[in-house]
N, C-alpha and C. Protein backbone atom coordinates (compact mmCIF):
# COMPACT_ATOMS: atom_id res chain seq x y z
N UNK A 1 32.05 -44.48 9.60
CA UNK A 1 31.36 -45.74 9.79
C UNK A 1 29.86 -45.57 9.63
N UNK A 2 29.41 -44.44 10.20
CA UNK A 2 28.03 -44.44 10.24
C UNK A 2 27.91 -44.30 8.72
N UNK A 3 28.73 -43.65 7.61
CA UNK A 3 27.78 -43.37 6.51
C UNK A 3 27.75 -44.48 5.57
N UNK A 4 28.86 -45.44 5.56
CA UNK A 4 28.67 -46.56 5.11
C UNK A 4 27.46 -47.39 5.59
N UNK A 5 27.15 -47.38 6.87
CA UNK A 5 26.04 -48.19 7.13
C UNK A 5 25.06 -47.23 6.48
N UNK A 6 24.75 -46.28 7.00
CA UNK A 6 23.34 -44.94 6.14
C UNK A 6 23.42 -46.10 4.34
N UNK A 7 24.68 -45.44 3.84
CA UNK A 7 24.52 -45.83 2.64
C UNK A 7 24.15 -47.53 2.46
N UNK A 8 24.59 -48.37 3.15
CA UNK A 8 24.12 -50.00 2.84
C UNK A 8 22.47 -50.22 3.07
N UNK A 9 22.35 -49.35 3.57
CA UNK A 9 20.16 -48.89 4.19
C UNK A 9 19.75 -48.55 2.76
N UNK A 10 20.61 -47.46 2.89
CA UNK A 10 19.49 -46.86 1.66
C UNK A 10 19.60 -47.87 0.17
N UNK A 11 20.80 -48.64 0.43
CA UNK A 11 21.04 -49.53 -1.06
C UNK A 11 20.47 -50.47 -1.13
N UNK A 12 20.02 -51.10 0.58
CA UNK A 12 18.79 -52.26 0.40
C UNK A 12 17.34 -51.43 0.10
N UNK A 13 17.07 -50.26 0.71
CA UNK A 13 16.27 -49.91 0.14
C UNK A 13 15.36 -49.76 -1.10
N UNK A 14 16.67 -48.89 -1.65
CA UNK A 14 16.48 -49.44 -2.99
C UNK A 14 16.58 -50.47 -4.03
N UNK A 15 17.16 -51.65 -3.83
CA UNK A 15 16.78 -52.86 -4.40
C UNK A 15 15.28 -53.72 -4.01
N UNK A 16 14.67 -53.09 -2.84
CA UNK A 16 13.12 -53.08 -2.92
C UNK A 16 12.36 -52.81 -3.88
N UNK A 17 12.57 -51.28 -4.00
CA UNK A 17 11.94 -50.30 -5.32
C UNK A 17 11.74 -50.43 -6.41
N UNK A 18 13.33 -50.83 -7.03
CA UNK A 18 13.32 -50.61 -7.97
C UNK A 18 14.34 -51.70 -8.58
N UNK A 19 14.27 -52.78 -9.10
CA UNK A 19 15.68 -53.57 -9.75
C UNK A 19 16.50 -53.00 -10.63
N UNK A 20 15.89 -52.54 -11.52
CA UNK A 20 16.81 -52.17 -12.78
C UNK A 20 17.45 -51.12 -12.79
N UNK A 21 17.60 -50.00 -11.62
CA UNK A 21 18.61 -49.10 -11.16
C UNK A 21 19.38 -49.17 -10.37
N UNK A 22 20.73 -50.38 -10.63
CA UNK A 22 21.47 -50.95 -9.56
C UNK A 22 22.67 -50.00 -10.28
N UNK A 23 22.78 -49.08 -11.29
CA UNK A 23 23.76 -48.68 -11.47
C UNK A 23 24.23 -46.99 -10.76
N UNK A 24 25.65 -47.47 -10.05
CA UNK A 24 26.31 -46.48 -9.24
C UNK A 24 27.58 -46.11 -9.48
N UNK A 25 28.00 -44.94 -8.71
CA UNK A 25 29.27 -44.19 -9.30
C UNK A 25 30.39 -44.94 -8.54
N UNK A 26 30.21 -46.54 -7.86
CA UNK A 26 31.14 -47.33 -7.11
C UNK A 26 32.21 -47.29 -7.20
N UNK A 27 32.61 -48.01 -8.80
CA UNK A 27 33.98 -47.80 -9.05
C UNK A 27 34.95 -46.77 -9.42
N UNK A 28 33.83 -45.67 -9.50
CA UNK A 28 34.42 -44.26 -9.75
C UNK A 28 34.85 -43.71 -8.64
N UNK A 29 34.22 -43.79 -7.70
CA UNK A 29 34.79 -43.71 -6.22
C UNK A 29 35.87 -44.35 -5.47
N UNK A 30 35.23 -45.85 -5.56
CA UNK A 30 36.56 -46.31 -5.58
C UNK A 30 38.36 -45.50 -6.19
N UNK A 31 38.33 -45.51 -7.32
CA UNK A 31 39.67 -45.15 -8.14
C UNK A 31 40.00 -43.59 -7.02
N UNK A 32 38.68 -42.69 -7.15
CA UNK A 32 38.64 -41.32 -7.03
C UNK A 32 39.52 -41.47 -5.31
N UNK A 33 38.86 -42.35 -4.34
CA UNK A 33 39.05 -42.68 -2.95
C UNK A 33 40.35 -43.18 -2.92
N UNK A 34 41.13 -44.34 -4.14
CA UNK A 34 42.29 -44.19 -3.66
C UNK A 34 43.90 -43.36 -4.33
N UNK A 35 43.08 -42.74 -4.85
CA UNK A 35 44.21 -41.62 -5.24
C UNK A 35 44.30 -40.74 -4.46
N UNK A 36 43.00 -39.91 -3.94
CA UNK A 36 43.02 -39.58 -2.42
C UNK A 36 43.81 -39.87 -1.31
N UNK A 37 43.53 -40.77 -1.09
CA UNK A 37 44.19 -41.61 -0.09
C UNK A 37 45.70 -41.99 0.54
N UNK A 38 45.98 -42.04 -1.06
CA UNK A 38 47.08 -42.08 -1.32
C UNK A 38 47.94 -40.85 -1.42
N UNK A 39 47.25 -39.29 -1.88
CA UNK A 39 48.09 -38.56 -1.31
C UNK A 39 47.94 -38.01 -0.29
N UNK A 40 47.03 -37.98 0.41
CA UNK A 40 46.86 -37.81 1.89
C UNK A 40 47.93 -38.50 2.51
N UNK A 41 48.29 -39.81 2.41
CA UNK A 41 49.32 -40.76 3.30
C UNK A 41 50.54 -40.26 2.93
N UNK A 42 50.77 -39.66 1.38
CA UNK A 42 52.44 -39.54 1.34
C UNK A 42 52.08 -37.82 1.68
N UNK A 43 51.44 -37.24 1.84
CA UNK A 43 51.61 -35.76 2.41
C UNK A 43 51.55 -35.66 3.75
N UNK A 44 51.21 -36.58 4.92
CA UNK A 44 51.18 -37.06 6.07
C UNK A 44 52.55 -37.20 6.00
N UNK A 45 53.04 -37.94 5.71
CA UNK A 45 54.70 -38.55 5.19
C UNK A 45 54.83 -40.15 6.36
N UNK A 46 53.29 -40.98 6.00
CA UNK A 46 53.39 -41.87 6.58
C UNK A 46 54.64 -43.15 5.77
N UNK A 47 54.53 -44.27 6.61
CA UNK A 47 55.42 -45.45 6.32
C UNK A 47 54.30 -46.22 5.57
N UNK A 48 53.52 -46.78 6.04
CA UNK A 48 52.72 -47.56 5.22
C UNK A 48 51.45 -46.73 4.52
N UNK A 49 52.09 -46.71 3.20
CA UNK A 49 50.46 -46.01 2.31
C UNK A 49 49.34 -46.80 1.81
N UNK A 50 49.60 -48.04 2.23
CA UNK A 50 48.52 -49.24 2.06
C UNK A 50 47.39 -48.83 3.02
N UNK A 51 47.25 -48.70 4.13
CA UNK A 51 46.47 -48.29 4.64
C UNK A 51 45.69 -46.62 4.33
N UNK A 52 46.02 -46.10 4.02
CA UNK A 52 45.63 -44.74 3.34
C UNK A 52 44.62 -45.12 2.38
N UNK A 53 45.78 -45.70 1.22
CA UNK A 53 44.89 -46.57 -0.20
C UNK A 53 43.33 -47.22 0.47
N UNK A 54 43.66 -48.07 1.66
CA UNK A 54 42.21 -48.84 1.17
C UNK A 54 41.00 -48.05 2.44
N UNK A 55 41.84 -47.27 3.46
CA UNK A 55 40.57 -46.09 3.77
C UNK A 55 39.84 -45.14 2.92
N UNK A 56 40.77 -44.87 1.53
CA UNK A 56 40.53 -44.22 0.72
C UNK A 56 39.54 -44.42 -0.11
N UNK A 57 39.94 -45.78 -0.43
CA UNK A 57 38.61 -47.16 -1.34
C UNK A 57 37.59 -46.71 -0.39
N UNK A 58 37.78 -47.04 0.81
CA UNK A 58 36.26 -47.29 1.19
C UNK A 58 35.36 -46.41 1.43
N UNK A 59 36.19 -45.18 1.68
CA UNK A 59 35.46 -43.80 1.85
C UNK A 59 34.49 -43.78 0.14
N UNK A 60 35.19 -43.95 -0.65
CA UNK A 60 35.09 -43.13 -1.86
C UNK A 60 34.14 -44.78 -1.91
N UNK A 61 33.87 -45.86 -2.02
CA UNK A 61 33.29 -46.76 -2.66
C UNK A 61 31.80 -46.35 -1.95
N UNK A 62 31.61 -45.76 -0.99
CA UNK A 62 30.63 -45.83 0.00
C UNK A 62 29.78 -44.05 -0.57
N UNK A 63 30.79 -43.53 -0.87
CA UNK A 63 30.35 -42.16 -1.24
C UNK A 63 29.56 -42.58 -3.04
N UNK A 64 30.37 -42.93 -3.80
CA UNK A 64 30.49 -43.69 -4.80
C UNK A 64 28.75 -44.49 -4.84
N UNK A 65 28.69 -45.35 -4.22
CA UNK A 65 27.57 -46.19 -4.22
C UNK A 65 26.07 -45.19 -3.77
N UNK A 66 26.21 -44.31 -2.99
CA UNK A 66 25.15 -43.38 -2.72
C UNK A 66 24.48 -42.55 -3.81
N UNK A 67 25.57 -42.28 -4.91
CA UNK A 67 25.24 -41.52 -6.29
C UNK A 67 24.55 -42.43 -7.34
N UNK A 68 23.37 -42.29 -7.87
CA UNK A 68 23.15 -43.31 -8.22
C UNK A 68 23.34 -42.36 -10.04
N UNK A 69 23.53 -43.11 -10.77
CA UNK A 69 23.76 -42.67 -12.47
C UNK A 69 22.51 -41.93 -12.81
């Protein structure tokens, strides 16, 4: 939780700075977070892997958005 917020700081931050470097590794994270996720939940050998999937998204969208291109 905390690094998603760290990271939403530093992303207003930088739309102060600078406009024209809004591009980030988001959706790469994203994908990267829920394939992750997803085998984490079936190697757990949980019932619902929906939840895995979108902790996975968000880890990785948040990691994702910190990298900037």
């Amino acid at each position: 939780m905390w690094f998603t917020l760290f990271t939403l700081q530093r992303k207003k931050e930088g739309e102060e700075k600078d406009k024209k470097t809004d591009e980030t590794y988001m959706s790469e994270g994203m994908a990267i977070g829920i394939c992750l996720g997803t085998a984490i939940s079936i190697a757990l050998d949980q019932d619902n892997i929906a939840v895995g999937m979108s902790i996975g998204m968000m880890f990785g969208m948040a990691i994702g958005m910190s990298i900037e291109k």
